[in-house]
C-alpha atoms as a PDB file:
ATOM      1  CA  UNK A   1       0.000   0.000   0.000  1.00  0.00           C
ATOM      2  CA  UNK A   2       1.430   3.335  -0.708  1.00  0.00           C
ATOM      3  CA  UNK A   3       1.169   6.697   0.851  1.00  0.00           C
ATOM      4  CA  UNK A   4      -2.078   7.619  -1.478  1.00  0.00           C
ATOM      5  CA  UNK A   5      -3.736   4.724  -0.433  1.00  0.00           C
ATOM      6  CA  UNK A   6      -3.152   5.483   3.268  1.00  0.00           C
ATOM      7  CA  UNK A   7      -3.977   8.689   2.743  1.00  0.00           C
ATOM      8  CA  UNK A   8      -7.787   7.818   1.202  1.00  0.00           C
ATOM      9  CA  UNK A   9      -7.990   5.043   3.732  1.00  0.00           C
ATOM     10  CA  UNK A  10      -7.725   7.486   6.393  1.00  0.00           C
ATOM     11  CA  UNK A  11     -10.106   9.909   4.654  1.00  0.00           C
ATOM     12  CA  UNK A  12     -12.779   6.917   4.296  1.00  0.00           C
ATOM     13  CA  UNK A  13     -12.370   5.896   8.243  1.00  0.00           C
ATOM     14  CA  UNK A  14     -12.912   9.874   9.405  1.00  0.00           C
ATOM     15  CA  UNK A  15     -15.638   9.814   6.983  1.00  0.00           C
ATOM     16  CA  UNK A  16     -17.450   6.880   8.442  1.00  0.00           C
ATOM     17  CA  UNK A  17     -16.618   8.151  11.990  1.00  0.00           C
ATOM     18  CA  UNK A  18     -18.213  11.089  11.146  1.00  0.00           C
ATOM     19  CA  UNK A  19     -20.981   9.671   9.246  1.00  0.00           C
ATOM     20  CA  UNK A  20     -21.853   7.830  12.411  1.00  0.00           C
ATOM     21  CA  UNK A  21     -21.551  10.590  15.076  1.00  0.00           C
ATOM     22  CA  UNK A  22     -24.274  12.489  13.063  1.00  0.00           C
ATOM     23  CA  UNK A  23     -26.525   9.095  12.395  1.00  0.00           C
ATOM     24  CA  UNK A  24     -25.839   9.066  16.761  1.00  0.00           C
ATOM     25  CA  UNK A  25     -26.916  12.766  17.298  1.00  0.00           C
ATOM     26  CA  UNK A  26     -29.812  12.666  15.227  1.00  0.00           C
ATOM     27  CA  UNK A  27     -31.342   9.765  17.020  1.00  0.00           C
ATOM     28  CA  UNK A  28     -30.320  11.135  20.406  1.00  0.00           C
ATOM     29  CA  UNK A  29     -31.982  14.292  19.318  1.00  0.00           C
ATOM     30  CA  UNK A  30     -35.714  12.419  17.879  1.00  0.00           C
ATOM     31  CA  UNK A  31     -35.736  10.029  20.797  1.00  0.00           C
ATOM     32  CA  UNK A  32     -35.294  13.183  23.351  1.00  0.00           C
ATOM     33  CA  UNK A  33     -32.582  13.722  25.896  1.00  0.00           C
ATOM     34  CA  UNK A  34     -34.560  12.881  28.258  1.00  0.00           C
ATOM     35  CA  UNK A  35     -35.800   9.506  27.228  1.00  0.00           C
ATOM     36  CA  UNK A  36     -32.139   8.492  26.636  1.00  0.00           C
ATOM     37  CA  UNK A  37     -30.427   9.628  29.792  1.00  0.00           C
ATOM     38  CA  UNK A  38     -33.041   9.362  32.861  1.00  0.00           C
ATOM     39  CA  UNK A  39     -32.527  11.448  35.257  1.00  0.00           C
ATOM     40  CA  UNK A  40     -29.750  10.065  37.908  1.00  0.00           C
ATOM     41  CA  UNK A  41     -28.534   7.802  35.562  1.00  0.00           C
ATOM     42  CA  UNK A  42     -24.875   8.936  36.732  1.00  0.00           C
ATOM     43  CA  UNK A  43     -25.465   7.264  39.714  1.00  0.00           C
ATOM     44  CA  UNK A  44     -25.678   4.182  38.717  1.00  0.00           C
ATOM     45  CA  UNK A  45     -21.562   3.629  38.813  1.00  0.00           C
END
């Protein structure tokens, strides 16, 4: 593999990474805060 190769391999990883941050914001955002993280859910640790 040479250094272009490596180069668009790392491009396609951040872009997944990325791609699946938004996909995880989004649903945290339709499904509500607070239906995701209950209130005193810290405490469970």
């Amino acid at each position: 593999m040479n250094e272009r190769d490596a180069a668009e391999r790392k491009r396609q990883v951040r872009g997944l990474l990325l791609l699946a941050l938004i996909v995880l914001v989004a649903t945290l955002l339709h499904a509500g805060v607070r239906n995701v993280f209950l209130p005193g859910w810290w405490r469970l640790w």
